[in-house]
PDB file of N, CA and C in Angstrom:
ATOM      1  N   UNK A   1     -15.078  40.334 -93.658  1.00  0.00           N
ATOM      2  CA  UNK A   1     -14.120  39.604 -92.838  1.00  0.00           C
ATOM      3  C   UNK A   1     -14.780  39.032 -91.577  1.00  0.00           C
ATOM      4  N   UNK A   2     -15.468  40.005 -90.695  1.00  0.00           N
ATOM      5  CA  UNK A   2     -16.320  39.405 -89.905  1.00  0.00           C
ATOM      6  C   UNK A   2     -17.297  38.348 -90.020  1.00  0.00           C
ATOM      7  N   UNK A   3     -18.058  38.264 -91.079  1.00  0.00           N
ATOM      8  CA  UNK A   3     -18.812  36.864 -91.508  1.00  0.00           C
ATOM      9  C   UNK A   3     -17.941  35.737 -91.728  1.00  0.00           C
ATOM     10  N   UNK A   4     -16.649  36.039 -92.362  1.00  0.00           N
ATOM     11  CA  UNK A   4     -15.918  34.643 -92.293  1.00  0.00           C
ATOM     12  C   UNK A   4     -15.238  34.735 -91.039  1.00  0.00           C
ATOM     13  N   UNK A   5     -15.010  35.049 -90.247  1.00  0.00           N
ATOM     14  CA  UNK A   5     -14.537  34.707 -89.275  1.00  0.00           C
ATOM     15  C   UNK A   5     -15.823  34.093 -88.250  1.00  0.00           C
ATOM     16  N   UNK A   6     -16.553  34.417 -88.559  1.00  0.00           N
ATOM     17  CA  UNK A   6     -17.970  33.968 -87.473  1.00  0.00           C
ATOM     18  C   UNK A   6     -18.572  32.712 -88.608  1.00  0.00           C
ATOM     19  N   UNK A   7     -18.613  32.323 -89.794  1.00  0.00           N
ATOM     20  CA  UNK A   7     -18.712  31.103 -90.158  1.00  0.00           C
ATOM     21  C   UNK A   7     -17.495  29.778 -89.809  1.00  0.00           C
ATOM     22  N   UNK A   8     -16.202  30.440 -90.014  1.00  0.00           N
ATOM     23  CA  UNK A   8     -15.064  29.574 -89.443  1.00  0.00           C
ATOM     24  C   UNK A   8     -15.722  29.166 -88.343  1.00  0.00           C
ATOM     25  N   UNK A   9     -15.281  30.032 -87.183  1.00  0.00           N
ATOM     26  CA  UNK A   9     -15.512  29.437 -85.524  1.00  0.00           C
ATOM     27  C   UNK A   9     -16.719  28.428 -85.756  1.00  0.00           C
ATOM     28  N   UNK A  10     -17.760  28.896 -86.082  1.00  0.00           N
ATOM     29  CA  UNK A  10     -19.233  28.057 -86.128  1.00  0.00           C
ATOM     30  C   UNK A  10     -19.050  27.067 -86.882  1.00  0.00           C
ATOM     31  N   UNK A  11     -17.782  26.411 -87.746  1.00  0.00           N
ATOM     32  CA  UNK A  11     -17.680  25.387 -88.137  1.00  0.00           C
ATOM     33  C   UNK A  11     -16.901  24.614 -87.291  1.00  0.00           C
ATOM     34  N   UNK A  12     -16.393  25.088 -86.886  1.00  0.00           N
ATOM     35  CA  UNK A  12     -15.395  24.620 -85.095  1.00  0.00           C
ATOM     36  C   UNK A  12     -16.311  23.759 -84.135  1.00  0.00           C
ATOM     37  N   UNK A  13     -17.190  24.558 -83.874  1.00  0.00           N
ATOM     38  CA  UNK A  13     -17.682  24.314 -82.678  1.00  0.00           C
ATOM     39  C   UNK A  13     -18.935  23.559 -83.033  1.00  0.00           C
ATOM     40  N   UNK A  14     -19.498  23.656 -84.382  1.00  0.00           N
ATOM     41  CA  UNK A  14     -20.088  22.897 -84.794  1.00  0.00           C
ATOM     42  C   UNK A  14     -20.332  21.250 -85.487  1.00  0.00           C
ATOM     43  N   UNK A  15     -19.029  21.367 -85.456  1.00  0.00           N
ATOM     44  CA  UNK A  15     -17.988  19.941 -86.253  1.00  0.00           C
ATOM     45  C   UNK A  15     -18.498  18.729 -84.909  1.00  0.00           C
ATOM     46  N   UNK A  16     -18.699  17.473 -85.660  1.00  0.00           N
ATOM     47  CA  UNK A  16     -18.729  16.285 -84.996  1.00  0.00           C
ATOM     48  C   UNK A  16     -17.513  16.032 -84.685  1.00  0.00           C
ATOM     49  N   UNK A  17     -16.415  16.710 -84.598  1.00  0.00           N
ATOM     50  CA  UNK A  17     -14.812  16.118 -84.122  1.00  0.00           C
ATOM     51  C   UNK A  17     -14.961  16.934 -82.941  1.00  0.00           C
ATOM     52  N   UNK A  18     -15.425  18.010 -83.061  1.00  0.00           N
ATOM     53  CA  UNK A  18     -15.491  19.297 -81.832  1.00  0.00           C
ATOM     54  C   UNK A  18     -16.053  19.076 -80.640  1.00  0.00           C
ATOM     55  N   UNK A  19     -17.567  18.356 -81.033  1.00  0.00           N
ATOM     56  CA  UNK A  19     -18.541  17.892 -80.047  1.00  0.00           C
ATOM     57  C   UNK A  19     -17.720  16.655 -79.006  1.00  0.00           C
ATOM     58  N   UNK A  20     -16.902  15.889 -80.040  1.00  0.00           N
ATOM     59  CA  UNK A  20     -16.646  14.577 -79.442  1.00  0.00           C
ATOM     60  C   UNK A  20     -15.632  14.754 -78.461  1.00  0.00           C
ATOM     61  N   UNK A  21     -14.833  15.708 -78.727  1.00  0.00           N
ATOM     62  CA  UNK A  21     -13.366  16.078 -78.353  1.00  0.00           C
ATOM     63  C   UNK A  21     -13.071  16.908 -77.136  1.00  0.00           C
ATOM     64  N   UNK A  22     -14.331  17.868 -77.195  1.00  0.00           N
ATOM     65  CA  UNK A  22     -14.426  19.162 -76.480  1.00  0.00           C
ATOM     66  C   UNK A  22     -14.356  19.000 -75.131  1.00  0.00           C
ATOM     67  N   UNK A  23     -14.934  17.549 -74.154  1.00  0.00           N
ATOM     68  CA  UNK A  23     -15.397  17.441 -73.060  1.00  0.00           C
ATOM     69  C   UNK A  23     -14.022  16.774 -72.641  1.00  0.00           C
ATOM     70  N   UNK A  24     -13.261  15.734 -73.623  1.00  0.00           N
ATOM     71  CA  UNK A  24     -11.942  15.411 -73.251  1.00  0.00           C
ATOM     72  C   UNK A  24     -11.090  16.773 -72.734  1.00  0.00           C
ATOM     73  N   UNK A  25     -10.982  17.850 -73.730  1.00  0.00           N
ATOM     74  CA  UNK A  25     -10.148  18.566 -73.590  1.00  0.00           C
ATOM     75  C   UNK A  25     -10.410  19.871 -72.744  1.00  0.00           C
ATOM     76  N   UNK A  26     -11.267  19.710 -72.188  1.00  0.00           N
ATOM     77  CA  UNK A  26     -11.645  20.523 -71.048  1.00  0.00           C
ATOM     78  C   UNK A  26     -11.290  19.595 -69.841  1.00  0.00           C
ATOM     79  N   UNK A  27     -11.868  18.578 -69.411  1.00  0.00           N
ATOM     80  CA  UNK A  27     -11.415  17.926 -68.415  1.00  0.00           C
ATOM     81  C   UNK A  27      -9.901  17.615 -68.322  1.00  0.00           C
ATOM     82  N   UNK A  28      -8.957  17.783 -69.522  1.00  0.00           N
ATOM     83  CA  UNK A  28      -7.764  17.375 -69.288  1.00  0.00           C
ATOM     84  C   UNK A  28      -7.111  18.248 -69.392  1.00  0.00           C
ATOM     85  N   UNK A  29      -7.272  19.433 -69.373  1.00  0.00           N
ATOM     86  CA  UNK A  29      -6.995  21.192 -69.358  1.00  0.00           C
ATOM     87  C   UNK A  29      -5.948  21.257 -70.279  1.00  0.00           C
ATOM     88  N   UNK A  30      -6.246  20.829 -71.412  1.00  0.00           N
ATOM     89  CA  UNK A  30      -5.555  20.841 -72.800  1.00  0.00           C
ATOM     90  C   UNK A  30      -5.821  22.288 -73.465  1.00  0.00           C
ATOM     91  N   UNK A  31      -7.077  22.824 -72.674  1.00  0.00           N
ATOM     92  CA  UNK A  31      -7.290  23.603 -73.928  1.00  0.00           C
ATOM     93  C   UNK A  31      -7.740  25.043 -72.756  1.00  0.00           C
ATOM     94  N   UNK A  32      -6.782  26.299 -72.735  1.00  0.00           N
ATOM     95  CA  UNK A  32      -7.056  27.168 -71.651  1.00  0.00           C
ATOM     96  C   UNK A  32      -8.506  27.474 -71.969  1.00  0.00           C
ATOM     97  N   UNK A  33      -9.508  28.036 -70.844  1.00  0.00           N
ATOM     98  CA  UNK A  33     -10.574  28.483 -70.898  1.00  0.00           C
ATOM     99  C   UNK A  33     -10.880  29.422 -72.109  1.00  0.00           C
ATOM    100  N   UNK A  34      -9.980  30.486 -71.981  1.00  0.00           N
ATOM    101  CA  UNK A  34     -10.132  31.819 -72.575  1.00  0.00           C
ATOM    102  C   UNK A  34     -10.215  31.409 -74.236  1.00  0.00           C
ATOM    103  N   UNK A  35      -9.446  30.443 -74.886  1.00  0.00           N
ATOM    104  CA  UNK A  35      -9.897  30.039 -76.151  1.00  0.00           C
ATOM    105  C   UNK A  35     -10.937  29.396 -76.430  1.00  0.00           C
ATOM    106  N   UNK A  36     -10.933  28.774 -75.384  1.00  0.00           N
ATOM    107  CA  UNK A  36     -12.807  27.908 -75.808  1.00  0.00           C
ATOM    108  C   UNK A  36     -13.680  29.225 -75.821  1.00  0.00           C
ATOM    109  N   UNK A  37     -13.473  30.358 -74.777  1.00  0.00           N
ATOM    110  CA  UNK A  37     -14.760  31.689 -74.568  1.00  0.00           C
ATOM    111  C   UNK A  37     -14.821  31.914 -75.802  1.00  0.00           C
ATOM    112  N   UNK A  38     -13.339  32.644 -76.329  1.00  0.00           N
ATOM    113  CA  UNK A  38     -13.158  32.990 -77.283  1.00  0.00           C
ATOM    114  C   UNK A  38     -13.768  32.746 -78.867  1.00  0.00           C
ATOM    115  N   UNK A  39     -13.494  31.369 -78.925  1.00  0.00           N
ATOM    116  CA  UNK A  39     -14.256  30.325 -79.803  1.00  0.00           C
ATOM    117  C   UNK A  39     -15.791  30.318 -79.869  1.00  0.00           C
ATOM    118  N   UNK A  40     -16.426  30.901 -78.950  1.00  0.00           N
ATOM    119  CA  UNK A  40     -17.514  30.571 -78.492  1.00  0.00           C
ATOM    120  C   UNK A  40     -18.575  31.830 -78.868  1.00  0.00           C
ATOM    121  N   UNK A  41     -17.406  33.123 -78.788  1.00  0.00           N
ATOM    122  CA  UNK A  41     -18.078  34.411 -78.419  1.00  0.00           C
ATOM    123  C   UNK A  41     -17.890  34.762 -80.603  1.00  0.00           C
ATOM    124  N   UNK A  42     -16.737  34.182 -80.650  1.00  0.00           N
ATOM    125  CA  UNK A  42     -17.124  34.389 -82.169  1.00  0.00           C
ATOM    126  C   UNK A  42     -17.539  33.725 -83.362  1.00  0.00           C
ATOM    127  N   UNK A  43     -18.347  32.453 -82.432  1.00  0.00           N
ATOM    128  CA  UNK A  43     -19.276  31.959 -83.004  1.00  0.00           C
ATOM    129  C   UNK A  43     -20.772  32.485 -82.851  1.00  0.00           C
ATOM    130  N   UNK A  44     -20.979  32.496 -81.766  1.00  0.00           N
ATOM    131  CA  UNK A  44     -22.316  33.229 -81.661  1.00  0.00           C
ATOM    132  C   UNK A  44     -22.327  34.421 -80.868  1.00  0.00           C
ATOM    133  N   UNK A  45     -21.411  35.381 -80.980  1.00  0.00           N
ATOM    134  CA  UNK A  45     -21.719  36.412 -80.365  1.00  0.00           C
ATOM    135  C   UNK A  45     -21.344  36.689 -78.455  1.00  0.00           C
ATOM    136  N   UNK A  46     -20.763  37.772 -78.192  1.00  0.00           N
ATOM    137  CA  UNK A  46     -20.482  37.442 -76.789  1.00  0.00           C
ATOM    138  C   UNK A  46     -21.836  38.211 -76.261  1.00  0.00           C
ATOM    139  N   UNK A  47     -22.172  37.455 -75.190  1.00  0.00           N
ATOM    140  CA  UNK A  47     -23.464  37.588 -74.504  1.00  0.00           C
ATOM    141  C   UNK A  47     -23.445  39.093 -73.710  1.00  0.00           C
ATOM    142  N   UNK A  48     -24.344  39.714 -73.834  1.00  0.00           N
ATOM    143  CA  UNK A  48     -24.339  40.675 -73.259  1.00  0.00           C
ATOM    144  C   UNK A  48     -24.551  41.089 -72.095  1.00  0.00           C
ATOM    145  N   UNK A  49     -23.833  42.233 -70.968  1.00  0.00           N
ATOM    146  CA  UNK A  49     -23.309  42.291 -70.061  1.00  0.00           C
ATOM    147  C   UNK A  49     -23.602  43.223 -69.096  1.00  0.00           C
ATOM    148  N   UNK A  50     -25.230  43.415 -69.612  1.00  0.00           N
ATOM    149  CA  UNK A  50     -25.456  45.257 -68.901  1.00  0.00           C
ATOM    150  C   UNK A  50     -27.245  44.173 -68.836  1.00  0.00           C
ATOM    151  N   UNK A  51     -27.518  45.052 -67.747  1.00  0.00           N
ATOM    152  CA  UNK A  51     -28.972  44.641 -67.560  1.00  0.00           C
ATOM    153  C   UNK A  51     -30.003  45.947 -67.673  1.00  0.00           C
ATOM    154  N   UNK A  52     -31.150  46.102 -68.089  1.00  0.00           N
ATOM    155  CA  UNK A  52     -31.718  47.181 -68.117  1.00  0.00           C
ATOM    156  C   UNK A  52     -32.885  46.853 -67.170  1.00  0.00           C
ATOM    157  N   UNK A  53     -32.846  48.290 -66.180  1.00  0.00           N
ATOM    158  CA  UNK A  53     -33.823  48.417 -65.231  1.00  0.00           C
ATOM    159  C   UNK A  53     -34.518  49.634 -65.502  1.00  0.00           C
ATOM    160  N   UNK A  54     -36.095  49.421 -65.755  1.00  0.00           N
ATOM    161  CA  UNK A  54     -36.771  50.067 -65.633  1.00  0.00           C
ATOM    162  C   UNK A  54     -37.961  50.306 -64.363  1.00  0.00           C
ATOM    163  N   UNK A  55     -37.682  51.222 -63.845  1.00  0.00           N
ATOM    164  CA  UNK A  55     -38.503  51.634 -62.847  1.00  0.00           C
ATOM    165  C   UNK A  55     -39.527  52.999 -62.791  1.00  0.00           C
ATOM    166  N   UNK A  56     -40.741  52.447 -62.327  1.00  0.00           N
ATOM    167  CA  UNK A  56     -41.822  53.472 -62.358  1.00  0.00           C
ATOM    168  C   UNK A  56     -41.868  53.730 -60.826  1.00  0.00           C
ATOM    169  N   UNK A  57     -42.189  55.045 -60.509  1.00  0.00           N
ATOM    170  CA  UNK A  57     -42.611  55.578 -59.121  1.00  0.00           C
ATOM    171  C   UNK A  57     -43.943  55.534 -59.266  1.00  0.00           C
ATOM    172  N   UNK A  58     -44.191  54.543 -58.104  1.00  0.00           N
ATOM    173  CA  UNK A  58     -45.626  54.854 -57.905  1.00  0.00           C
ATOM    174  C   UNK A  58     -46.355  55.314 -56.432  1.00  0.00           C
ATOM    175  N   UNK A  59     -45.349  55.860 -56.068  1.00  0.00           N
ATOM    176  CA  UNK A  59     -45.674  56.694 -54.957  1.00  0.00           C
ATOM    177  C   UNK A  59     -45.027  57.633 -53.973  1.00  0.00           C
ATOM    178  N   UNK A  60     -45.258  58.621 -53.460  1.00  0.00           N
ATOM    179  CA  UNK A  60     -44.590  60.198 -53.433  1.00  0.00           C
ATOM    180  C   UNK A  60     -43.988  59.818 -52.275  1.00  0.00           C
ATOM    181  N   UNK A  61     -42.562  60.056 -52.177  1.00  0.00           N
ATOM    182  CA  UNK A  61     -41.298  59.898 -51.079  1.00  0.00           C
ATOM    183  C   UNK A  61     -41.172  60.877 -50.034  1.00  0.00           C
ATOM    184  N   UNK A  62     -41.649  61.564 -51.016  1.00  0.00           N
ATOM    185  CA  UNK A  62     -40.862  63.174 -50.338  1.00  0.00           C
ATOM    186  C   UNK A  62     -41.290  63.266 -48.910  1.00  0.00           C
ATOM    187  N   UNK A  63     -42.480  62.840 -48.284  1.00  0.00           N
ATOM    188  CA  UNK A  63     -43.284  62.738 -47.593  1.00  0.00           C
ATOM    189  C   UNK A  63     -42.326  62.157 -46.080  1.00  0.00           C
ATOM    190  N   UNK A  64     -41.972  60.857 -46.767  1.00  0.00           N
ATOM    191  CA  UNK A  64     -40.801  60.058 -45.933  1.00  0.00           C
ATOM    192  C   UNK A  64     -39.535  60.576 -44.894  1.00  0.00           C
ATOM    193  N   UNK A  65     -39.509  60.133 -43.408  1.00  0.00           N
ATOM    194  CA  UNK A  65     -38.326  60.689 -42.872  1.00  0.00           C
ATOM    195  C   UNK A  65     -37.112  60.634 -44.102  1.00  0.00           C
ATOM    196  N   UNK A  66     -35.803  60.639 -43.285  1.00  0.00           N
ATOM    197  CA  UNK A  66     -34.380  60.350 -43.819  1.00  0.00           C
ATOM    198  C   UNK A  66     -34.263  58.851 -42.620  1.00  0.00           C
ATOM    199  N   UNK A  67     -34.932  58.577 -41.612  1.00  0.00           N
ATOM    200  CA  UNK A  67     -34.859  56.948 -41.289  1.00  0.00           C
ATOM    201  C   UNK A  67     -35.726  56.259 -41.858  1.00  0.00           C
ATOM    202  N   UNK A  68     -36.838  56.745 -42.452  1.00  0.00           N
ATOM    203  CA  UNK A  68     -37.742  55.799 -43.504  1.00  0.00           C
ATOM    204  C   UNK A  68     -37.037  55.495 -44.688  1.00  0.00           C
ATOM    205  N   UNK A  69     -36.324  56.338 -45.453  1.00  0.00           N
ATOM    206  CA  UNK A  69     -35.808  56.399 -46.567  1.00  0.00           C
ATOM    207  C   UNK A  69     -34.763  55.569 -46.554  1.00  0.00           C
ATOM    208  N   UNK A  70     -34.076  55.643 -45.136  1.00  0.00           N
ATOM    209  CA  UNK A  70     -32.509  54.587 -45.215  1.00  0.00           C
ATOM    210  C   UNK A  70     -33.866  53.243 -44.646  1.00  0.00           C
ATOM    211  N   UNK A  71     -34.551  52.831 -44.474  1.00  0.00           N
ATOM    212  CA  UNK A  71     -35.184  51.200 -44.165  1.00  0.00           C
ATOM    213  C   UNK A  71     -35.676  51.031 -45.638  1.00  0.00           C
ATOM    214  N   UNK A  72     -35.971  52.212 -46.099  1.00  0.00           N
ATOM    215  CA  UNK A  72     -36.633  51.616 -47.387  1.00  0.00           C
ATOM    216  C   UNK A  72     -34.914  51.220 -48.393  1.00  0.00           C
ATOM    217  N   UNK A  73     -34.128  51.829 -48.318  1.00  0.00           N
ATOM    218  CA  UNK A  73     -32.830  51.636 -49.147  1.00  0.00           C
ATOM    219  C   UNK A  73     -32.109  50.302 -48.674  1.00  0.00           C
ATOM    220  N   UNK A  74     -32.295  50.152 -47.276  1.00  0.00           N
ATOM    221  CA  UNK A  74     -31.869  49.376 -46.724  1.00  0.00           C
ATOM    222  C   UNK A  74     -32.691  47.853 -47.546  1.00  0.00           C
ATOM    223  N   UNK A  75     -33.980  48.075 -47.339  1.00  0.00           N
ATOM    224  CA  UNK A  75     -34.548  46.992 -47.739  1.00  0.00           C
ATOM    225  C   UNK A  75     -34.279  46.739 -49.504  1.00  0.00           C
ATOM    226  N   UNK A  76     -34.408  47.552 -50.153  1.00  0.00           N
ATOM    227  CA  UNK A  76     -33.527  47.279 -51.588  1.00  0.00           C
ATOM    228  C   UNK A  76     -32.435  46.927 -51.642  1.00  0.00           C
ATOM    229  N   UNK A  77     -31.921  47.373 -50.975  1.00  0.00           N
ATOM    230  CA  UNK A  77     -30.027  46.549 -50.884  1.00  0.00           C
ATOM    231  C   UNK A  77     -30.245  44.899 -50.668  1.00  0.00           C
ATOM    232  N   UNK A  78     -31.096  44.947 -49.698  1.00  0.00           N
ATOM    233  CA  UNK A  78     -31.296  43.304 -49.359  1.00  0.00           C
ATOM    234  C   UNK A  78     -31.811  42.561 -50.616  1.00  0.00           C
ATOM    235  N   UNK A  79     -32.612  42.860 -51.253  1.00  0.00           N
ATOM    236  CA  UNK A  79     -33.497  43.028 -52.136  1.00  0.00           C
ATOM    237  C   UNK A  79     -32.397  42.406 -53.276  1.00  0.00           C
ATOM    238  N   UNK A  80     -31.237  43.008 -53.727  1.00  0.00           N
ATOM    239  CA  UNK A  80     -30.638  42.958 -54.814  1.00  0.00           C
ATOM    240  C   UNK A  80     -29.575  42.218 -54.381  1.00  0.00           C
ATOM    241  N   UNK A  81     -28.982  41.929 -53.304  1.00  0.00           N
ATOM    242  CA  UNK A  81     -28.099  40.926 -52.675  1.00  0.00           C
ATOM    243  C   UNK A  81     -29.085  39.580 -53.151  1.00  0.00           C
ATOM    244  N   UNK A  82     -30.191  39.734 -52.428  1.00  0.00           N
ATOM    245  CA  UNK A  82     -30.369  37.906 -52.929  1.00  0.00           C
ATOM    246  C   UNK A  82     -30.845  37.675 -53.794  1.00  0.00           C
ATOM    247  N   UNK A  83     -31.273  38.783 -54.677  1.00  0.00           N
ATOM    248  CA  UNK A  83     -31.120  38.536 -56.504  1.00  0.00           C
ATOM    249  C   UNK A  83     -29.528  38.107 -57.203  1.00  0.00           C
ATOM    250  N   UNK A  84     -28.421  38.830 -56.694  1.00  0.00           N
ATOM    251  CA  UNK A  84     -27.394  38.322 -57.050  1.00  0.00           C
ATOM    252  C   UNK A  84     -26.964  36.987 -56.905  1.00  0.00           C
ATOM    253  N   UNK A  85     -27.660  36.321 -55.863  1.00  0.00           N
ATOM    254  CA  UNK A  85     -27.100  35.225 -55.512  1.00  0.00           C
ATOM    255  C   UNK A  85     -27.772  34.179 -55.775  1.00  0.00           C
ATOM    256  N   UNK A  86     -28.616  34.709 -56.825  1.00  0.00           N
ATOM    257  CA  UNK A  86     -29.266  33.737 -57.376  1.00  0.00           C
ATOM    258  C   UNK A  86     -28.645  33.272 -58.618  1.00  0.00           C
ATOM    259  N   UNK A  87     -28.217  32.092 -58.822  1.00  0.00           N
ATOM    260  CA  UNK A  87     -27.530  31.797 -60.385  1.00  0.00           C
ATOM    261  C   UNK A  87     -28.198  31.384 -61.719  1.00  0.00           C
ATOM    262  N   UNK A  88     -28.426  32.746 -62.607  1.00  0.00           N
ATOM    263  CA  UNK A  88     -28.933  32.675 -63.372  1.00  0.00           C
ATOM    264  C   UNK A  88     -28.239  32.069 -64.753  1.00  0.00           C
TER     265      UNK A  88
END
């Protein structure tokens, strides 16, 4: 059931009526967002939503005040703020 339902959509969205049509009916908000996602996610899959971080220590903390440790946290926070705001 799942393969025909993921060949359907992909004939949807793949169709020369679809291509031609699609940009009308987005600009003329004919067609709510959530069905185009929809359309979209079961054609090719909904994109996945988790990021994997791997991190190695490469050097001993323990050593560190508790005000070194909050500049160093501090500076990762910053760190991942303007990674977010980057649009990937």
């Amino acid at each position: 059931m799942r393969h025909e339902a993921q060949r359907f959509a992909r004939s949807i969205v793949e169709s020369e009526s679809y291509r031609k049509t699609v940009r009308d009916r987005i600009l003329s908000h004919d067609l709510p967002p959530a069905v185009e996602t929809m359309l979209w996610h079961y054609a090719y899959g909904k994109p996945i939503e988790q990021v994997q971080l791997n991190v190695t220590q490469t050097e001993d903390l323990s050593a560190l005040t508790a005000d070194e440790l909050l500049q160093r946290a501090d500076a990762l926070r910053q760190q991942l703020a303007d990674l977010s705001a980057i649009d990937v």
